[in-house]
C-alpha atoms as a PDB file:
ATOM      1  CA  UNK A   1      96.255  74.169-139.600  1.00  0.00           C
ATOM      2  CA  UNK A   2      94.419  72.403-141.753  1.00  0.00           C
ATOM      3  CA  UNK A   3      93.027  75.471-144.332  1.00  0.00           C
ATOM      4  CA  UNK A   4      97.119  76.608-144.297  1.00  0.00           C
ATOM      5  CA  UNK A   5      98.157  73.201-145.185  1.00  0.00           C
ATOM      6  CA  UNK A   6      95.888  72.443-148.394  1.00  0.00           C
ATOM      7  CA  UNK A   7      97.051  76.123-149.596  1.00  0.00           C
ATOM      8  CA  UNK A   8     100.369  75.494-149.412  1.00  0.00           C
ATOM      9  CA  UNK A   9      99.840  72.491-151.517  1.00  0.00           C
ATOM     10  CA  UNK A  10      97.614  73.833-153.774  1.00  0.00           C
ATOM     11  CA  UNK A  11     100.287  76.943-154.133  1.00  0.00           C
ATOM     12  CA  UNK A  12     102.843  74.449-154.634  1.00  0.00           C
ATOM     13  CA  UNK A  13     101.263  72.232-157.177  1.00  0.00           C
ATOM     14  CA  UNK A  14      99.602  75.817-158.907  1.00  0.00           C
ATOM     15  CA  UNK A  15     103.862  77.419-158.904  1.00  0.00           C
ATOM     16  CA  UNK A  16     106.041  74.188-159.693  1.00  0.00           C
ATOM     17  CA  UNK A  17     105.070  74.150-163.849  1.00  0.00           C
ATOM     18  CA  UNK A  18     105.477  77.892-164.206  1.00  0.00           C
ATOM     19  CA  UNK A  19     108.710  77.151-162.415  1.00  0.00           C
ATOM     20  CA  UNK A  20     109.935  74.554-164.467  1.00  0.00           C
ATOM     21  CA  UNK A  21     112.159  77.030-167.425  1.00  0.00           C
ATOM     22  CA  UNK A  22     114.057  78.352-163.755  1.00  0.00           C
ATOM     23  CA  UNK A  23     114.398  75.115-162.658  1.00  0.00           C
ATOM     24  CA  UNK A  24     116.670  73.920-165.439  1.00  0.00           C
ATOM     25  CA  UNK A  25     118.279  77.277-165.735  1.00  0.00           C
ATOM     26  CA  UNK A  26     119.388  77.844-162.579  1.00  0.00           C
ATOM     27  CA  UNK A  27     120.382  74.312-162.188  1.00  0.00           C
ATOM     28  CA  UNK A  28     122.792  75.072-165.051  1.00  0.00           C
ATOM     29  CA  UNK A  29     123.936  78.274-163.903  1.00  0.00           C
ATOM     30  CA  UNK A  30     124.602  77.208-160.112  1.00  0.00           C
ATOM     31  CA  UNK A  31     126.552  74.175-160.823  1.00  0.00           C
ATOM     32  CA  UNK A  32     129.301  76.410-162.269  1.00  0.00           C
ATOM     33  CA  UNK A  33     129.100  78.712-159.772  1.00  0.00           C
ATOM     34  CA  UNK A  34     129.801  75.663-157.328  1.00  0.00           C
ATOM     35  CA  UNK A  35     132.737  74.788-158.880  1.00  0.00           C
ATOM     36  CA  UNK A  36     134.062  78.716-159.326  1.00  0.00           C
ATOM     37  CA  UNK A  37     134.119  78.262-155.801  1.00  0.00           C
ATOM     38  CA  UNK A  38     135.743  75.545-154.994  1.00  0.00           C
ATOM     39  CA  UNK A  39     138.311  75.714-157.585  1.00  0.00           C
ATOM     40  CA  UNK A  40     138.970  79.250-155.554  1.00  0.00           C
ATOM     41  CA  UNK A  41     139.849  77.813-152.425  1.00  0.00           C
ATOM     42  CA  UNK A  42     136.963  77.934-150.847  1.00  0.00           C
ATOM     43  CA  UNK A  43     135.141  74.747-148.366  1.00  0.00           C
ATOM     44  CA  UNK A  44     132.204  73.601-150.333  1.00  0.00           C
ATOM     45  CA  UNK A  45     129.832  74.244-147.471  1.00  0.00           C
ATOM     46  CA  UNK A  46     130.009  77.740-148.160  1.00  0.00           C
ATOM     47  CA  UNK A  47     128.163  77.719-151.522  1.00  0.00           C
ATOM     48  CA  UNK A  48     124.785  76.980-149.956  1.00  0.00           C
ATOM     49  CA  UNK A  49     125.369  79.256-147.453  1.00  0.00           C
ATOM     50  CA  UNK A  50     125.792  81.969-150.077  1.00  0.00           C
ATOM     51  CA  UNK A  51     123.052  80.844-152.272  1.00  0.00           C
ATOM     52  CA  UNK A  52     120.695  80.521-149.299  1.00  0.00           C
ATOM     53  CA  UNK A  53     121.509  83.974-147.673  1.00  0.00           C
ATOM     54  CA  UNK A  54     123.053  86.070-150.616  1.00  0.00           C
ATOM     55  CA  UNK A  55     120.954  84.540-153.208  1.00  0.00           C
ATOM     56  CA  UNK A  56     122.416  87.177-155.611  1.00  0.00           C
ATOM     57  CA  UNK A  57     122.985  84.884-158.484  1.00  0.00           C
ATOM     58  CA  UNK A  58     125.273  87.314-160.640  1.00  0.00           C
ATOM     59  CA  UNK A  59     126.118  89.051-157.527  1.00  0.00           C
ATOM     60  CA  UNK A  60     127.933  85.726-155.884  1.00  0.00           C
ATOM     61  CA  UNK A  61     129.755  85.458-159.026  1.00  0.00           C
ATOM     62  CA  UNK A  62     131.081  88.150-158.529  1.00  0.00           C
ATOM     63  CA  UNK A  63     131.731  87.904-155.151  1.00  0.00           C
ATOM     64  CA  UNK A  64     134.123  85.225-155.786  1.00  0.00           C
ATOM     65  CA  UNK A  65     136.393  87.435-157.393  1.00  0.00           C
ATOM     66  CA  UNK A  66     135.915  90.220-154.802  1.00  0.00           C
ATOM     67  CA  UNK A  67     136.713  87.824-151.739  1.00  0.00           C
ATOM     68  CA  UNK A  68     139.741  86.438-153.604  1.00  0.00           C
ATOM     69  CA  UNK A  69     140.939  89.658-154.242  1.00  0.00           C
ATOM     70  CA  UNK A  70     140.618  90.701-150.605  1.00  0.00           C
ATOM     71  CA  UNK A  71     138.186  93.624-151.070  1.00  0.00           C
ATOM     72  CA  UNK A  72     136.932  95.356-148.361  1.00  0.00           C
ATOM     73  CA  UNK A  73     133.517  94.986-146.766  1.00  0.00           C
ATOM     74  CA  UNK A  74     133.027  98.426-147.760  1.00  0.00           C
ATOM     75  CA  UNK A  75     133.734  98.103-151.418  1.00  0.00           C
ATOM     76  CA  UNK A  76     132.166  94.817-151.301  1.00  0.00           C
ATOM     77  CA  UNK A  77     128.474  96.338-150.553  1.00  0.00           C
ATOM     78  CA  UNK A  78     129.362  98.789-152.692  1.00  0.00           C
ATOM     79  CA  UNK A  79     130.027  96.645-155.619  1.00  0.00           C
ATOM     80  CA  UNK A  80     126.514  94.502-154.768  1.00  0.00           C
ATOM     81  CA  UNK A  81     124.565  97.786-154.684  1.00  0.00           C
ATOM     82  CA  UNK A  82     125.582  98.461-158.238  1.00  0.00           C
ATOM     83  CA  UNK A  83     125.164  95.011-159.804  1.00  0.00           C
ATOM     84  CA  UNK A  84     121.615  94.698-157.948  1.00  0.00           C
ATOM     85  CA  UNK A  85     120.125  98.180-157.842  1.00  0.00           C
ATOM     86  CA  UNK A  86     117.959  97.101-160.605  1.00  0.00           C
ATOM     87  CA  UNK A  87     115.914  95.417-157.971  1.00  0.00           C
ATOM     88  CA  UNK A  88     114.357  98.622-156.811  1.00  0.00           C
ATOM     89  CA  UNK A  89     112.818  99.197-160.094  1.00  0.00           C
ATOM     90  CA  UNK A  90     111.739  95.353-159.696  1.00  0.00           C
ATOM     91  CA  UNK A  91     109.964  96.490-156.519  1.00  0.00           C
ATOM     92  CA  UNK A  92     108.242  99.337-157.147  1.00  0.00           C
ATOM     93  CA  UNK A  93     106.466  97.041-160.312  1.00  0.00           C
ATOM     94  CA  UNK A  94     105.378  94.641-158.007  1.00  0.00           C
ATOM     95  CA  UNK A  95     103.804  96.788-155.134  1.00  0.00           C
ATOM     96  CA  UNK A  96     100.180  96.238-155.990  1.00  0.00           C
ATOM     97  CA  UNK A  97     100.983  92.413-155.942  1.00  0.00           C
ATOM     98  CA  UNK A  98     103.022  92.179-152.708  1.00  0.00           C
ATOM     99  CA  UNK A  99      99.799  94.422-151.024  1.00  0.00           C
ATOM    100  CA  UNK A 100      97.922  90.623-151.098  1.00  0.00           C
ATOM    101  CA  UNK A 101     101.124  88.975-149.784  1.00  0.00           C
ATOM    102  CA  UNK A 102     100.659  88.840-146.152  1.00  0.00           C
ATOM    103  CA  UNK A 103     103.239  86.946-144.781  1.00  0.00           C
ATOM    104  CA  UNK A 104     104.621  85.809-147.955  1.00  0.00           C
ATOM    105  CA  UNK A 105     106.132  89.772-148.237  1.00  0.00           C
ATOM    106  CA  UNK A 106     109.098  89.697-146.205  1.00  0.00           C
ATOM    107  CA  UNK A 107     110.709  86.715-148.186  1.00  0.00           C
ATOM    108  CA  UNK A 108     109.260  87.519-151.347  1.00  0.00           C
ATOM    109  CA  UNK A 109     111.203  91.240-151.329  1.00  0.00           C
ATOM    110  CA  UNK A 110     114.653  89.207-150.424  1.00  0.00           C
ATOM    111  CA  UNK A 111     113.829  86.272-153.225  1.00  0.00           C
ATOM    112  CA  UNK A 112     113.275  89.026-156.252  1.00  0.00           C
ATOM    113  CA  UNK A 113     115.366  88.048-158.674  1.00  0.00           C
ATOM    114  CA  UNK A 114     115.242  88.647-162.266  1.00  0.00           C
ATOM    115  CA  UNK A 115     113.968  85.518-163.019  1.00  0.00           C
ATOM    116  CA  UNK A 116     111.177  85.198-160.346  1.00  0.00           C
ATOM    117  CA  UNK A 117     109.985  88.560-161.211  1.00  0.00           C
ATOM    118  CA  UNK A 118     109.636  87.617-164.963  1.00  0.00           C
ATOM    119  CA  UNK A 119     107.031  84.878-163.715  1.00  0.00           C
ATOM    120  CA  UNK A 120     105.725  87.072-161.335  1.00  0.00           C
ATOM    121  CA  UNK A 121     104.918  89.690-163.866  1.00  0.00           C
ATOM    122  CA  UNK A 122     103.575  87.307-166.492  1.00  0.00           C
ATOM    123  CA  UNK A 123     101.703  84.499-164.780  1.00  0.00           C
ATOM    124  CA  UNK A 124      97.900  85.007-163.292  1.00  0.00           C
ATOM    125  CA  UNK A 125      96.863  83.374-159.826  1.00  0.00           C
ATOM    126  CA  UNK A 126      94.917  80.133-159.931  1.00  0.00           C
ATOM    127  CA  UNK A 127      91.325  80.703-158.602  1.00  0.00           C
ATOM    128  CA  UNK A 128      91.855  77.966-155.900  1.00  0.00           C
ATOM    129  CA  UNK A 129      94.822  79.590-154.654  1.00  0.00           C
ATOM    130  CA  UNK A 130      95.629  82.523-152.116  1.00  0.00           C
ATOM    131  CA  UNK A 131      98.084  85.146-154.033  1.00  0.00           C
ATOM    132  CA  UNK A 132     100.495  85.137-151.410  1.00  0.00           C
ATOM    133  CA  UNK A 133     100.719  81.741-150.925  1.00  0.00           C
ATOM    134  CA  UNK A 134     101.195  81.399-155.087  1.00  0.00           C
ATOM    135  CA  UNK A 135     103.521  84.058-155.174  1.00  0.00           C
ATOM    136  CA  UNK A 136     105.586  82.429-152.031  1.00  0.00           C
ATOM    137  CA  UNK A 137     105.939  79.291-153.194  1.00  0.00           C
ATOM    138  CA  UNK A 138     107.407  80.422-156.735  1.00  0.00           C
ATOM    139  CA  UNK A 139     109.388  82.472-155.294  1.00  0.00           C
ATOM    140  CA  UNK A 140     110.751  79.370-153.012  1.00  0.00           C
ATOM    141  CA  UNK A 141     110.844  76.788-155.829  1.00  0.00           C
ATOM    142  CA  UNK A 142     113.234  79.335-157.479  1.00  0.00           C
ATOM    143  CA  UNK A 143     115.589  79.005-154.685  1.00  0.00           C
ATOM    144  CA  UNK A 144     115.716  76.147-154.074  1.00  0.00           C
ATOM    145  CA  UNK A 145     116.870  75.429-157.625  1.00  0.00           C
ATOM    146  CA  UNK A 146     119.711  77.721-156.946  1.00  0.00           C
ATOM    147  CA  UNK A 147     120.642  75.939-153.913  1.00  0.00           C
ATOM    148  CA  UNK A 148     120.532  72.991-155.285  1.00  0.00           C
ATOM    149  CA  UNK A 149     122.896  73.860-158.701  1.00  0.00           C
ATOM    150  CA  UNK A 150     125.109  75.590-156.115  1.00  0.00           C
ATOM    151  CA  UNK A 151     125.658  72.668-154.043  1.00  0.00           C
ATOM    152  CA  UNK A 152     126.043  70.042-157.168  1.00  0.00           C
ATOM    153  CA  UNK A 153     128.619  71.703-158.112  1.00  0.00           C
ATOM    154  CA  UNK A 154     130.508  72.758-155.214  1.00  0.00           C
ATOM    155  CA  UNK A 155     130.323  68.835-154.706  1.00  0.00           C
ATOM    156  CA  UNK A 156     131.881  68.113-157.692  1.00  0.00           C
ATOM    157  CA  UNK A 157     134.107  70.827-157.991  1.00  0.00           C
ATOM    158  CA  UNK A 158     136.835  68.696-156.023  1.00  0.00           C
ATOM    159  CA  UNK A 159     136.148  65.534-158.142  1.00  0.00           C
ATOM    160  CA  UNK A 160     135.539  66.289-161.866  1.00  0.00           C
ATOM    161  CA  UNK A 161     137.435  68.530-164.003  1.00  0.00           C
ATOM    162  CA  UNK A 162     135.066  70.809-165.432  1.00  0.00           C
ATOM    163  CA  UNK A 163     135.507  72.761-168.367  1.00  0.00           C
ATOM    164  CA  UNK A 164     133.673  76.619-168.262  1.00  0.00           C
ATOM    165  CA  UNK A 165     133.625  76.879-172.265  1.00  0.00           C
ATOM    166  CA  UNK A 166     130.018  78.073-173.043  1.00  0.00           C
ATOM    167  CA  UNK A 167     128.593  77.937-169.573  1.00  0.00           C
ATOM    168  CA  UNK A 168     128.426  81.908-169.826  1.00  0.00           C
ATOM    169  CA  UNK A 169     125.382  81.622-172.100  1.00  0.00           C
ATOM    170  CA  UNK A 170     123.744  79.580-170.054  1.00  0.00           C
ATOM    171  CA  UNK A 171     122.025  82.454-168.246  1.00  0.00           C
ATOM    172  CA  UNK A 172     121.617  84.495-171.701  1.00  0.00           C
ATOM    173  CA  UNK A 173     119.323  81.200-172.966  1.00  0.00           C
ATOM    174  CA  UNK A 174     117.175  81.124-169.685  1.00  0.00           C
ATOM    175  CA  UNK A 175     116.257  84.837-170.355  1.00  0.00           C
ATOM    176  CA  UNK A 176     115.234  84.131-173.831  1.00  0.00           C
ATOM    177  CA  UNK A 177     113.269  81.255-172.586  1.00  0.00           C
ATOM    178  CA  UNK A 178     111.774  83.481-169.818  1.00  0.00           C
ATOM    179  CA  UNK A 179     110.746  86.223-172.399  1.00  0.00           C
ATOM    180  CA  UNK A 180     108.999  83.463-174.805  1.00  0.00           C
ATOM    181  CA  UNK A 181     107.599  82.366-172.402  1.00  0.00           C
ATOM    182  CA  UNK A 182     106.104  85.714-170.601  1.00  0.00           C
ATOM    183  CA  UNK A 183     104.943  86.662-174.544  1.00  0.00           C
ATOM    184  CA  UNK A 184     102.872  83.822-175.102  1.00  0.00           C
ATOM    185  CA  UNK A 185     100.940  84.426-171.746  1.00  0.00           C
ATOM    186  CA  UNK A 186     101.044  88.586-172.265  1.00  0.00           C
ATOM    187  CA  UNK A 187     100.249  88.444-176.154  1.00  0.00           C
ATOM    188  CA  UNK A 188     102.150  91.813-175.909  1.00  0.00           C
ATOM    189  CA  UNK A 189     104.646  92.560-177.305  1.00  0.00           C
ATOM    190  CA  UNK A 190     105.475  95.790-176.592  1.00  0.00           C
ATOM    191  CA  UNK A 191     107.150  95.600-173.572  1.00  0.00           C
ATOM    192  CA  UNK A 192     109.738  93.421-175.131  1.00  0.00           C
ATOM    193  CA  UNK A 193     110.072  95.464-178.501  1.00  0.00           C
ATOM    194  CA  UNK A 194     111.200  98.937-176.274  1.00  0.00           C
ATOM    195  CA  UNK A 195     112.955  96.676-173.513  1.00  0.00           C
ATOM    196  CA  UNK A 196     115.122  95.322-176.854  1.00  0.00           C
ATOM    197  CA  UNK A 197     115.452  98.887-178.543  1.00  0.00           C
ATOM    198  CA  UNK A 198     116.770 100.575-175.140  1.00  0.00           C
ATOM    199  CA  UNK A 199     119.597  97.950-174.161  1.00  0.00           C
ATOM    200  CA  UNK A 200     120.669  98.331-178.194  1.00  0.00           C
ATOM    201  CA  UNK A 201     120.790 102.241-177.643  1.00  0.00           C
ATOM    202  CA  UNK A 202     121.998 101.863-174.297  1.00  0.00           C
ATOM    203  CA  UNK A 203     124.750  99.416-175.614  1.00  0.00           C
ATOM    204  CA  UNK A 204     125.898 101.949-178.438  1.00  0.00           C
ATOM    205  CA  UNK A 205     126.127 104.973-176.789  1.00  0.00           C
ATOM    206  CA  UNK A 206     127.433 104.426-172.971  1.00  0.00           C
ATOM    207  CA  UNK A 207     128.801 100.690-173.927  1.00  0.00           C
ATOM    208  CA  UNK A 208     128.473  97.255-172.111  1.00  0.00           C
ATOM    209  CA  UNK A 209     129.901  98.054-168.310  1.00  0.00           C
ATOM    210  CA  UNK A 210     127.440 100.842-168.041  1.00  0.00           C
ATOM    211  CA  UNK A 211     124.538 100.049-170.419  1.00  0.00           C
ATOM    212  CA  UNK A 212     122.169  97.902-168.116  1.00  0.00           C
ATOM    213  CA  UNK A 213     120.800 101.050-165.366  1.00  0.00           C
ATOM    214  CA  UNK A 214     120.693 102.849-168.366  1.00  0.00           C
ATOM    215  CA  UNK A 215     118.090 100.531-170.769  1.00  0.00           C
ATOM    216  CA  UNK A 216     116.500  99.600-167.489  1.00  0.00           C
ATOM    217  CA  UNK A 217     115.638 103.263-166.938  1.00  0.00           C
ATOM    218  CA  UNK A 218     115.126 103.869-170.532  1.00  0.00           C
ATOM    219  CA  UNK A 219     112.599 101.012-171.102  1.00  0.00           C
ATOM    220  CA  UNK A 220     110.971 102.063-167.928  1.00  0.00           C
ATOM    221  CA  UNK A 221     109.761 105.881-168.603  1.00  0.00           C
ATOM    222  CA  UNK A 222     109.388 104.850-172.561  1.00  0.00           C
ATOM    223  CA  UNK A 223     106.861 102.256-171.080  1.00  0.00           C
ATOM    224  CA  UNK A 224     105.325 104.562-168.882  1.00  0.00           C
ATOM    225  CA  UNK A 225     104.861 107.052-171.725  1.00  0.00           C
ATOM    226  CA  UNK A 226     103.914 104.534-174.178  1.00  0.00           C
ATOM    227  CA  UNK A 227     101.055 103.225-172.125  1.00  0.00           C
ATOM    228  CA  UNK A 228      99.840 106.558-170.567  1.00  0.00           C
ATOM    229  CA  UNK A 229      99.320 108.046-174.202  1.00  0.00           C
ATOM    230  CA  UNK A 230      97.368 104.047-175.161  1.00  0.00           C
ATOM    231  CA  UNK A 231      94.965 105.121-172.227  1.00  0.00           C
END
């Protein structure tokens, strides 16, 4: 229809510049998880297939080594439940948003990923534009990126010897980026100050395999009590 259509444009045009920090960080961070999967043995096809079903970024890293290791299915899900379960909290943020969804909410709840919930909770919608629609199409831009990283470099994986020195902190810088970013639209900092002072806390005392459930959780009910004694 012809109302749906100009939306979806407008949505598109509105989400593509608030996209654009993603766009070059998961472009960077997909191609080497590409070529981690080629270089394991695995038919190139397979990366977009992950990255368009899984779409668990950290999660199909880790996957690799699971499936090479010939882990169960069982310990498999496990293993995803406990690098993703920080997604719930994720959820439960975004409630009041996803309410003015509408169709949008069934694909937005699958596409929540760290980074597409850092725009989500920092960006306002565009008066011309239906929230859902907005919402959707960031949310979709996002992907794609990571489908198209994914496939680059399962391409090239069988082609071009590829060095991984440094490509770790690729993912570290498009956080930073992210959090810049969210603090120049906020103007608070707050969030950012406790979010830093839990994962240090969280990283001394319990140490870095367990720390990130624990400053997530931390953050969280510091937040809560922060702001509840503000009002």
């Amino acid at each position: 229809m012809p109302g749906q259509s100009s939306d979806g444009t407008r949505a598109l045009r509105a989400a593509f510049p608030v996209t654009v920090p993603v766009l070059f960080g998961y472009i960077a961070i997909g191609i080497p998880f590409g070529l981690m999967l080629v270089k394991a043995g695995y038919p190139w096809w397979l990366s977009p297939i992950m990255s368009l079903l899984m779409y668990a970024g950290a999660g199909q890293y880790i996957a690799i080594g699971l499936f090479s290791a010939g882990v169960p299915l069982m310990g498999l899900l496990v293993t995803m439940l406990a690098v993703n379960i920080r997604h719930i909290v994720y959820g439960l943020s975004l409630i009041g948003q996803f309410r003015e969804a509408g169709r949008w909410k069934p694909y937005l709840v699958f596409s929540l990923t760290d980074e597409t919930y850092a725009i989500l909770t920092g960006v306002k919608v565009p008066q011309n534009v239906r929230p859902g629609s907005f919402y959707g199409m960031i949310a979709l831009l996002d992907q794609s990126y990571w489908v198209v990283g994914s496939v680059i470099g399962a391409l090239a994986g069988a082609f071009i010897p590829f060095s991984f020195a440094g490509i770790d902190f690729a993912l570290t810088a498009l956080f930073a980026v992210l959090l810049i970013d969210q603090l120049k639209r906020s103007r608070d900092p707050l969030p950012a100050i406790i979010g830093i002072a839990c994962a240090v806390l969280a990283l001394a005392i319990v140490g870095p395999k367990n720390m990130l459930i624990t400053a997530l959780a931390a953050s969280l009910a510091v937040l809560v009590i922060a702001r509840g004694r503000a009002r």
